[in-house]
C-alpha atoms as a PDB file:
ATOM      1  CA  UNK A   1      10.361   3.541   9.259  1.00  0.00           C
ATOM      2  CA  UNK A   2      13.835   3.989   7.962  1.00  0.00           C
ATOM      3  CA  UNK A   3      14.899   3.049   4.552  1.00  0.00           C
ATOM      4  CA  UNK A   4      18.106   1.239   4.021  1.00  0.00           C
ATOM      5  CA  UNK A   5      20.564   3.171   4.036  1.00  0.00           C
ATOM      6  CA  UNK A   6      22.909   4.657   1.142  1.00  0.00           C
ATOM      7  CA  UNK A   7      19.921   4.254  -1.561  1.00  0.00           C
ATOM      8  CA  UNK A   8      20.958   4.278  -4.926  1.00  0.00           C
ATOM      9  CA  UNK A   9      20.165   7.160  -7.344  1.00  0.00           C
ATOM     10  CA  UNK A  10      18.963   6.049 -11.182  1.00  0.00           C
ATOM     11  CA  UNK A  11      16.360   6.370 -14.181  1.00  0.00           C
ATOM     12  CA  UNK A  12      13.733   3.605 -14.706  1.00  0.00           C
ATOM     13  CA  UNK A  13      13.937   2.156 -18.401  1.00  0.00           C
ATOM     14  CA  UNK A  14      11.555  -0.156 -18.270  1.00  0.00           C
ATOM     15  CA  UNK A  15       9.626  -2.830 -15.708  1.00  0.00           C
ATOM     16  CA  UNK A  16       8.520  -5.833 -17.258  1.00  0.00           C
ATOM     17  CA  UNK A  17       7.495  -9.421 -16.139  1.00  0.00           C
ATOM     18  CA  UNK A  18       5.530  -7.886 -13.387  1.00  0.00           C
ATOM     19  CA  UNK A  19       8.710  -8.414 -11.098  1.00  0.00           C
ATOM     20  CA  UNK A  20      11.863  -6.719 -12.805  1.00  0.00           C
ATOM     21  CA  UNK A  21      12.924  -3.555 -13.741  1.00  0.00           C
ATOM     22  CA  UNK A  22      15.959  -2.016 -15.804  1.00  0.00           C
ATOM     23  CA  UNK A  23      17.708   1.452 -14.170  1.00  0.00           C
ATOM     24  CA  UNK A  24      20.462   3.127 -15.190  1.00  0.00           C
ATOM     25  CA  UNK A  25      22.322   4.129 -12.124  1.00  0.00           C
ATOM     26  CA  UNK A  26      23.587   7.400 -12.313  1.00  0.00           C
ATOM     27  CA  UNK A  27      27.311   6.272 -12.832  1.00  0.00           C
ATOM     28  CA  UNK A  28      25.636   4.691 -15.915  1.00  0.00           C
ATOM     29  CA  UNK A  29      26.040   1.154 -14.861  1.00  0.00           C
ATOM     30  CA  UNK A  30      23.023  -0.359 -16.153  1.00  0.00           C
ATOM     31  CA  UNK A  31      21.079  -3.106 -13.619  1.00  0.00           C
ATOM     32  CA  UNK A  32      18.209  -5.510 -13.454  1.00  0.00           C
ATOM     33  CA  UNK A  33      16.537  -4.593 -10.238  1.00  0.00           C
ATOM     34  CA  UNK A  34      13.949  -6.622  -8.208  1.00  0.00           C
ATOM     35  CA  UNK A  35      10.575  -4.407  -8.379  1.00  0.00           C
ATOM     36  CA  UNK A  36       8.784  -5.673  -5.450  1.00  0.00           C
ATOM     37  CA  UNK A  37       4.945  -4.773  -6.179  1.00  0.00           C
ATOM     38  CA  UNK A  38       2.645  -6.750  -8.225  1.00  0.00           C
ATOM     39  CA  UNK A  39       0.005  -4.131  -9.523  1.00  0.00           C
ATOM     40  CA  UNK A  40      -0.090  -1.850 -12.482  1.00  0.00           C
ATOM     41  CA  UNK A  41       1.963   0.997 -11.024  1.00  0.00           C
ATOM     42  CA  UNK A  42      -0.334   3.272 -13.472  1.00  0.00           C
ATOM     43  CA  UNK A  43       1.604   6.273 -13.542  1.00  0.00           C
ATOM     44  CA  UNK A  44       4.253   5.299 -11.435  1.00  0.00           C
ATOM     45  CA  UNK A  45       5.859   3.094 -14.699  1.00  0.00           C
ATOM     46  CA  UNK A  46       6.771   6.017 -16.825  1.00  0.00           C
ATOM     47  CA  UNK A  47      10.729   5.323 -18.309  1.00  0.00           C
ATOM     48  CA  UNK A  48      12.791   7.933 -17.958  1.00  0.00           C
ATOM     49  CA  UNK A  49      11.498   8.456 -14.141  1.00  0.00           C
ATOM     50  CA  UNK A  50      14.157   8.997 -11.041  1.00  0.00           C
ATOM     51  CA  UNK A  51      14.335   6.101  -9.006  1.00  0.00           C
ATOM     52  CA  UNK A  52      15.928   5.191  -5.777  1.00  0.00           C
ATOM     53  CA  UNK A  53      17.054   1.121  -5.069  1.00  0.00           C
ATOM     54  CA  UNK A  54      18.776  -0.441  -2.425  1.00  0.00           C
ATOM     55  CA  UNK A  55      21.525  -2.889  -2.572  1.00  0.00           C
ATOM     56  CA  UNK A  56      21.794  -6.543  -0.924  1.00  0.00           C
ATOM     57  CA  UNK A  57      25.116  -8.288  -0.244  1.00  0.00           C
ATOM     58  CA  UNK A  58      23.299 -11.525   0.496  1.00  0.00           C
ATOM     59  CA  UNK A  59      24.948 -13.557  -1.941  1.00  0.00           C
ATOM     60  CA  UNK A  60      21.924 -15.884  -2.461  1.00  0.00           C
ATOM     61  CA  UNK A  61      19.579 -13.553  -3.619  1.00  0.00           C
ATOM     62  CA  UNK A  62      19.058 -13.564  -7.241  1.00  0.00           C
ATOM     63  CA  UNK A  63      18.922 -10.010  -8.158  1.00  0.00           C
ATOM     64  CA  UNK A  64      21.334  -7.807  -6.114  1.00  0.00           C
ATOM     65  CA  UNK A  65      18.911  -4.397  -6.574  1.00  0.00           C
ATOM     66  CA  UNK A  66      15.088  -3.549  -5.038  1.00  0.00           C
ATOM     67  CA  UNK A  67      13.313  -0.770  -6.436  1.00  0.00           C
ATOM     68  CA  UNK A  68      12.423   1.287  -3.571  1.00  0.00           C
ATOM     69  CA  UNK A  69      10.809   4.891  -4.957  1.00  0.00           C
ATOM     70  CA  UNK A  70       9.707   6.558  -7.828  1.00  0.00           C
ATOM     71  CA  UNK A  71       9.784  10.621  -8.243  1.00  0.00           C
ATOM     72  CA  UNK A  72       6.428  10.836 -10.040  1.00  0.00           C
ATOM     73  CA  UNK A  73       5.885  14.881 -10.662  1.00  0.00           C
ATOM     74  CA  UNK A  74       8.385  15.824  -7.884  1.00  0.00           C
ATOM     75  CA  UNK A  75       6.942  13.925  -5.383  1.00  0.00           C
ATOM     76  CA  UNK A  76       8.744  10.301  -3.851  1.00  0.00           C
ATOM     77  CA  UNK A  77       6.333   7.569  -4.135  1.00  0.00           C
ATOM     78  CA  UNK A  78       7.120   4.235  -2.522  1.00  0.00           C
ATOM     79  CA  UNK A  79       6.241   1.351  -4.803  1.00  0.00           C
ATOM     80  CA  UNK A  80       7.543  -1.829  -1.901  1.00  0.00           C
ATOM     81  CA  UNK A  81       4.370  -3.794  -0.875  1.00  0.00           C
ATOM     82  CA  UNK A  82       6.087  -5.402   1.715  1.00  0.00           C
ATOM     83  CA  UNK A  83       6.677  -1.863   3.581  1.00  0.00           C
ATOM     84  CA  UNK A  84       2.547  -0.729   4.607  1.00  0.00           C
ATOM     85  CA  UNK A  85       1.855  -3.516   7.476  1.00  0.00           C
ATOM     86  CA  UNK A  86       4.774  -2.413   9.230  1.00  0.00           C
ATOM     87  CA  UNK A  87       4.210   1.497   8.700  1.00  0.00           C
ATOM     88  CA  UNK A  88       0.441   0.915   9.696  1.00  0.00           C
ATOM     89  CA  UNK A  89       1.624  -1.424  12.957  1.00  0.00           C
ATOM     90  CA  UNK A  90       3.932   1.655  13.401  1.00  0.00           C
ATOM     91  CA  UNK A  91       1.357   4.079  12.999  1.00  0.00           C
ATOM     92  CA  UNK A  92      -1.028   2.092  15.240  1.00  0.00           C
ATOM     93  CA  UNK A  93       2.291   2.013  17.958  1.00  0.00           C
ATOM     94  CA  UNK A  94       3.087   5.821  17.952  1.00  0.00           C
ATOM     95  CA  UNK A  95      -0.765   6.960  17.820  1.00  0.00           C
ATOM     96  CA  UNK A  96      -1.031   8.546  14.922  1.00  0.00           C
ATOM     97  CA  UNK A  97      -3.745   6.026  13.821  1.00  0.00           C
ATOM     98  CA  UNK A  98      -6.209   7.079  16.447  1.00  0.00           C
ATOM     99  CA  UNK A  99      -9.174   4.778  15.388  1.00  0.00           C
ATOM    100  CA  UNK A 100      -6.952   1.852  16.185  1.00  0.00           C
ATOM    101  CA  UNK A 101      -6.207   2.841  19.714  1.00  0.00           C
ATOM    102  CA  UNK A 102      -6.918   0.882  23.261  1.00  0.00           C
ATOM    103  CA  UNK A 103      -5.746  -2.812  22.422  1.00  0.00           C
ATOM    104  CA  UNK A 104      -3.468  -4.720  24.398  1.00  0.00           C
ATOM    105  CA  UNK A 105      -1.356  -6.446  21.673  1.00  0.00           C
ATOM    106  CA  UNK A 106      -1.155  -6.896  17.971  1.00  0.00           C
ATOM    107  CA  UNK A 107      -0.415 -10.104  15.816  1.00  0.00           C
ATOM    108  CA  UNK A 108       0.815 -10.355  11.703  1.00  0.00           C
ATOM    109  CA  UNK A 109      -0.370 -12.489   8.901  1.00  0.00           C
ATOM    110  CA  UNK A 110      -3.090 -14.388  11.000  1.00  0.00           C
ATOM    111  CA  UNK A 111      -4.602 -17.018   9.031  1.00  0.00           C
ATOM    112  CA  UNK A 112      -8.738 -16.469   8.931  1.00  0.00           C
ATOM    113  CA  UNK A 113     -11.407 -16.549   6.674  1.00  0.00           C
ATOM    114  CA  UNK A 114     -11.056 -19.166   3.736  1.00  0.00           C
ATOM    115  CA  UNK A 115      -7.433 -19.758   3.107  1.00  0.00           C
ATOM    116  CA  UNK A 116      -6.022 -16.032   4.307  1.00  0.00           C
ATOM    117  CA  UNK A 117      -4.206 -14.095   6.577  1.00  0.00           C
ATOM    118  CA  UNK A 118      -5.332 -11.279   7.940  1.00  0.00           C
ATOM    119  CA  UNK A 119      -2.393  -8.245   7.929  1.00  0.00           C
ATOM    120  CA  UNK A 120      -2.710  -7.361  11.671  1.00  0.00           C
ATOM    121  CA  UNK A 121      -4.764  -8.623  14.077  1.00  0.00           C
ATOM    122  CA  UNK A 122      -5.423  -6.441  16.997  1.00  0.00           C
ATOM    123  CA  UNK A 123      -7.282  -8.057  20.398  1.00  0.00           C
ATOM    124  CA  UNK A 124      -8.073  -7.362  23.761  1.00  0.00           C
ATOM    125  CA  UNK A 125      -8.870 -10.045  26.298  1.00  0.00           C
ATOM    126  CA  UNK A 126     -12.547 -10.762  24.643  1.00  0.00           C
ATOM    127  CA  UNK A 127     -12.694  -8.737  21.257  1.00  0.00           C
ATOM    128  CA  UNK A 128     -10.970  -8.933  18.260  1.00  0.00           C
ATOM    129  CA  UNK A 129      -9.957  -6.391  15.614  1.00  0.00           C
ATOM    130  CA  UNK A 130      -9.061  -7.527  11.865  1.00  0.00           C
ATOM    131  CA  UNK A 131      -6.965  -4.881   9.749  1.00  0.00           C
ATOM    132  CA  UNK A 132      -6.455  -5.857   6.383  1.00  0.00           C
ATOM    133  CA  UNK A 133      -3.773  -2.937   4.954  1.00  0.00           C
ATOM    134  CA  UNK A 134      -3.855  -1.872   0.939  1.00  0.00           C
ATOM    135  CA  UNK A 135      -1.067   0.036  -0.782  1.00  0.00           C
ATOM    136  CA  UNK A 136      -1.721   2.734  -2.997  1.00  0.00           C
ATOM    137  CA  UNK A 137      -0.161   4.669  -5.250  1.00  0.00           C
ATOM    138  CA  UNK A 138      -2.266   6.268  -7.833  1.00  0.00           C
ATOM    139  CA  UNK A 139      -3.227   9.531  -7.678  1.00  0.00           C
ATOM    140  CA  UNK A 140      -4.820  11.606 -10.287  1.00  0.00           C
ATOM    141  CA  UNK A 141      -6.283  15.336  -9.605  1.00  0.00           C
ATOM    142  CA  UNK A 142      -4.789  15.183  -5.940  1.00  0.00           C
ATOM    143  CA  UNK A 143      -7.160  11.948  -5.315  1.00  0.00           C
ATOM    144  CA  UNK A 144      -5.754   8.640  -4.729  1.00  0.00           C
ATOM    145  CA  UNK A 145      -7.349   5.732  -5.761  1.00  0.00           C
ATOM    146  CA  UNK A 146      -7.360   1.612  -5.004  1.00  0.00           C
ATOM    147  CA  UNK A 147      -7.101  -0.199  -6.912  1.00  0.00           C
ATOM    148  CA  UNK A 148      -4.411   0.465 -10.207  1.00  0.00           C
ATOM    149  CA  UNK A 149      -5.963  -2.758 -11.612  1.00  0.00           C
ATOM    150  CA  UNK A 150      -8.544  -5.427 -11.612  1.00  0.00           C
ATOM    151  CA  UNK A 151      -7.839  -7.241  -8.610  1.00  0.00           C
ATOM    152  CA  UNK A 152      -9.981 -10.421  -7.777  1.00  0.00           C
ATOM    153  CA  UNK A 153      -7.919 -11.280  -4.581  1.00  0.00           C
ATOM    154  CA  UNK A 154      -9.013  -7.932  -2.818  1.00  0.00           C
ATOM    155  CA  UNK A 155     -12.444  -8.618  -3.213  1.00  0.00           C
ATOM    156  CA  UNK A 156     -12.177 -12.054  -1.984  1.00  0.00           C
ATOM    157  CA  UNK A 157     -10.483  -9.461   0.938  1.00  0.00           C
ATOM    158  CA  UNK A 158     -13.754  -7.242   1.307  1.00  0.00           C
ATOM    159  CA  UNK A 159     -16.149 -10.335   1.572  1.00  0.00           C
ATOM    160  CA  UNK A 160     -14.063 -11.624   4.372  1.00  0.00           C
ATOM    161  CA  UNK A 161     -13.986  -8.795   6.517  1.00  0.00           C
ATOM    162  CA  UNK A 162     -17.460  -8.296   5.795  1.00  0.00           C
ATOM    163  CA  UNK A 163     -18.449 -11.948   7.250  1.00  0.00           C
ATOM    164  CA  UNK A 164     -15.899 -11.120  10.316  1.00  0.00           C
ATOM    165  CA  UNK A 165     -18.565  -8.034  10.893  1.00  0.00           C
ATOM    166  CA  UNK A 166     -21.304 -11.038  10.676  1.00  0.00           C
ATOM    167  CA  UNK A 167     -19.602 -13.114  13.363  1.00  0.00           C
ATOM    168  CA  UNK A 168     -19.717  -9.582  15.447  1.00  0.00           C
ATOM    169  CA  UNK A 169     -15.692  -8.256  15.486  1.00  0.00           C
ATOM    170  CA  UNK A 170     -14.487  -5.240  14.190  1.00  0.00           C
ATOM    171  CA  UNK A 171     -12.851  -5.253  10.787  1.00  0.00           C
ATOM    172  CA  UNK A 172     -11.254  -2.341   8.970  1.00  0.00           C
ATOM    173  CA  UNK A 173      -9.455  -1.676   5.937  1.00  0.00           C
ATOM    174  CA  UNK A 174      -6.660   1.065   5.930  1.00  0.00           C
ATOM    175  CA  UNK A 175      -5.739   2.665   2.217  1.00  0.00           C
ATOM    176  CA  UNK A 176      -1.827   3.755   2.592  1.00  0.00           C
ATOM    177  CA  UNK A 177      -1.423   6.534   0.338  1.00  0.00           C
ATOM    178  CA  UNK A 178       2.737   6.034  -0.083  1.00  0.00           C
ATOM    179  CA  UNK A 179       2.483   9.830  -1.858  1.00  0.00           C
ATOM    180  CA  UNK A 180       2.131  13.140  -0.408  1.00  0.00           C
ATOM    181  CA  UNK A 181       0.103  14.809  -3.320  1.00  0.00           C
ATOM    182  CA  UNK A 182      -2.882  13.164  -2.377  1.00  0.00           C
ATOM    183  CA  UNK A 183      -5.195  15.311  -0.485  1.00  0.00           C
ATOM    184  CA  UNK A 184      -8.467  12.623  -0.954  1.00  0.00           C
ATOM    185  CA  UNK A 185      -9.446   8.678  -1.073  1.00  0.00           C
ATOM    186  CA  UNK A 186     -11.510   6.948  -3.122  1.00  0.00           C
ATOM    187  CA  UNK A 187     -12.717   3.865  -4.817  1.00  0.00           C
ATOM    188  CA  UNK A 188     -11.312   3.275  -8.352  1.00  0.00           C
ATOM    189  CA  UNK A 189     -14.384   2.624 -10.340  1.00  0.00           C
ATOM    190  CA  UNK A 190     -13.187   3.698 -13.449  1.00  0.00           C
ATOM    191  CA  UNK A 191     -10.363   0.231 -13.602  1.00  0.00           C
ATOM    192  CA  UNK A 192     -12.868  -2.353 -11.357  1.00  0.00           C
ATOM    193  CA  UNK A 193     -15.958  -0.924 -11.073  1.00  0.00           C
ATOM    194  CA  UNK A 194     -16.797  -4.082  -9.351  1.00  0.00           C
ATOM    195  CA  UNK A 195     -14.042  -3.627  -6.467  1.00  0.00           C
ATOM    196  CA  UNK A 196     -16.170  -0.214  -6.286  1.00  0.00           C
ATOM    197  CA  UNK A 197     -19.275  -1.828  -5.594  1.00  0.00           C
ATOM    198  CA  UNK A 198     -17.721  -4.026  -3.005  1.00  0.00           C
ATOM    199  CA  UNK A 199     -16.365  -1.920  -0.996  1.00  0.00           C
ATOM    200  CA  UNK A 200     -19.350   0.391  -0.922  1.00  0.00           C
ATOM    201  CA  UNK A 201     -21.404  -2.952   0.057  1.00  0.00           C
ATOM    202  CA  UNK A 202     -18.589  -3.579   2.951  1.00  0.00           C
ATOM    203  CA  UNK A 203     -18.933  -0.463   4.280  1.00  0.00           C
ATOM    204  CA  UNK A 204     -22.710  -0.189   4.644  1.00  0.00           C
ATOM    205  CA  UNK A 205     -22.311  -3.995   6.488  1.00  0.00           C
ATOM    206  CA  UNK A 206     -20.217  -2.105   9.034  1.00  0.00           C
ATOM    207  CA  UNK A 207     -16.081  -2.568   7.967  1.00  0.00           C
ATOM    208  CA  UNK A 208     -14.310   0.770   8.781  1.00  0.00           C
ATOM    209  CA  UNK A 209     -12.779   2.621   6.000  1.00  0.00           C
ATOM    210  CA  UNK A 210      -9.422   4.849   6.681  1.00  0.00           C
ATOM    211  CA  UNK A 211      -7.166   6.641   4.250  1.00  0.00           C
ATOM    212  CA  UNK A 212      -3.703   8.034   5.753  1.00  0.00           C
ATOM    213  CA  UNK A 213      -0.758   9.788   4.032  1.00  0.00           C
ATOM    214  CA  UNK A 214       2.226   8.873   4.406  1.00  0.00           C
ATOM    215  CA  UNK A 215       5.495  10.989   4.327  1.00  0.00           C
ATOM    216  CA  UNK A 216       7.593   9.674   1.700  1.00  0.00           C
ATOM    217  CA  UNK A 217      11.809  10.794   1.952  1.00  0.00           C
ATOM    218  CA  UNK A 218      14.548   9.179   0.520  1.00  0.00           C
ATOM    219  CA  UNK A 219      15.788   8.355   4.520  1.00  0.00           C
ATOM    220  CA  UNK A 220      12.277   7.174   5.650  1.00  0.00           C
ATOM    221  CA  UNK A 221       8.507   6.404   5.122  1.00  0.00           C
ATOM    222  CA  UNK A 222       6.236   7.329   8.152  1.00  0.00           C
ATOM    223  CA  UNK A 223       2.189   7.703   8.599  1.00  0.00           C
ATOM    224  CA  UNK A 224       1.593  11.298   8.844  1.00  0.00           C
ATOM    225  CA  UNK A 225      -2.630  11.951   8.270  1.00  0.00           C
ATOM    226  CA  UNK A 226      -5.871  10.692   7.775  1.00  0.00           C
ATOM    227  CA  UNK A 227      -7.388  11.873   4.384  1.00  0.00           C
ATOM    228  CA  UNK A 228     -11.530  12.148   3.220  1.00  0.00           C
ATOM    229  CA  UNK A 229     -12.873   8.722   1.297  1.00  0.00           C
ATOM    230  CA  UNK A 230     -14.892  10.730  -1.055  1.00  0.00           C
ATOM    231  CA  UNK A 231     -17.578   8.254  -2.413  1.00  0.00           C
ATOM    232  CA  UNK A 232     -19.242   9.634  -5.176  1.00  0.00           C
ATOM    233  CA  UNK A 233     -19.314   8.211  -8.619  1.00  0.00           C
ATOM    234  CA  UNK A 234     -16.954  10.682 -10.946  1.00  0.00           C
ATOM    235  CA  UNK A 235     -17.979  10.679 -14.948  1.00  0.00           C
ATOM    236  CA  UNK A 236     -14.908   9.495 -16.583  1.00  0.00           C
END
């Protein structure tokens, strides 16, 4: 997936509000940028970082700027949420995701469950495949971990793919690692132990677990391996 093009080069100062972020761009010019991810971004958050953003001309957006990566230890890390369904559907398209092979079509934010939507659907003429897609971009040691914080909605997520297993589809959850220093997967039970617990439970009830890499450049973003979901407990 390309980026858009002509990214701008700048230091983070500060994100705050969740959803807004102050650079200085490297002519100095100091911006409000749109920061387009709603989680902690533990150790992706640290002022003084490099940061690329792009630019909008639409002249009814409300913040020109989008905060696209982070250089967190040398490496790129992409922070937009709204970029892993499409680089997984990619993946999925180019068959680099091999365990999602042999369907006819594919289908986006399909409503299911109680109130959700389901990030790809993939089907066949009598069977059904439910992909639900998390970002990540944590990664301490060389291990990547989901989630960076408490996060009630994604275990609302587990339960549901869990009672798609009980009506008898396939459902499987796909951890895009948006970093390339991570060389492992795994649950983070040191910020919600319980999300830990869940996603153990989902995978003994049958959903699929997969980790991939993805190659992060300031010109593009593209699924490049799977990576081990180590299980075990760590002491912290």
């Amino acid at each position: 997936m390309r980026l858009p093009a002509q990214l701008l080069k700048g230091t983070l100062l500060r994100r705050y509000k969740r959803f807004l972020v102050d650079v200085r761009l490297g002519t100095g010019e100091m911006i409000t940028a749109h920061c387009p991810n709603s989680g902690s971004l533990l150790s992706c958050n640290i002022p003084g970082s490099p940061v690329l953003v792009s630019r909008s001309d639409n002249p009814k957006r409300k913040l020109r700027y989008t905060w696209e990566l982070v250089q967190v230890n040398g490496v790129w890390v992409g922070i937009n949420t709204l970029y892993p369904n499409r680089l997984v559907k990619e993946g999925i398209e180019r068959g680099t995701i091999r365990e999602l092979q042999g369907y006819a079509g594919v289908r986006q934010e399909v409503r299911y469950g109680r109130n959700s939507r389901i990030d790809l659907l993939l089907h066949n003429e009598r069977s059904f495949c439910y992909v639900e897609v998390k970002n990540v971009t944590l990664v301490e040691g060389g291990r990547a971990y989901f989630p960076d914080a408490v996060t009630v909605r994604g275990r609302k997520h587990l339960r549901e793919l869990m009672q798609m297993v009980l009506e008898g589809h396939r459902a499987v959850i796909v951890f895009l690692v948006q970093r390339e220093d991570a060389h492992a997967m795994a649950p983070a039970d040191h910020i919600d132990p319980e999300y830990g617990r869940l996603l153990r439970e989902a995978h003994q009830c049958g959903v699929e677990v997969l980790a991939y890499r993805a190659r992060v450049s300031p010109k593009e973003i593209s699924v490049c391996r799977r990576l081990p979901v180590q299980w075990e407990r760590l002491n912290r």
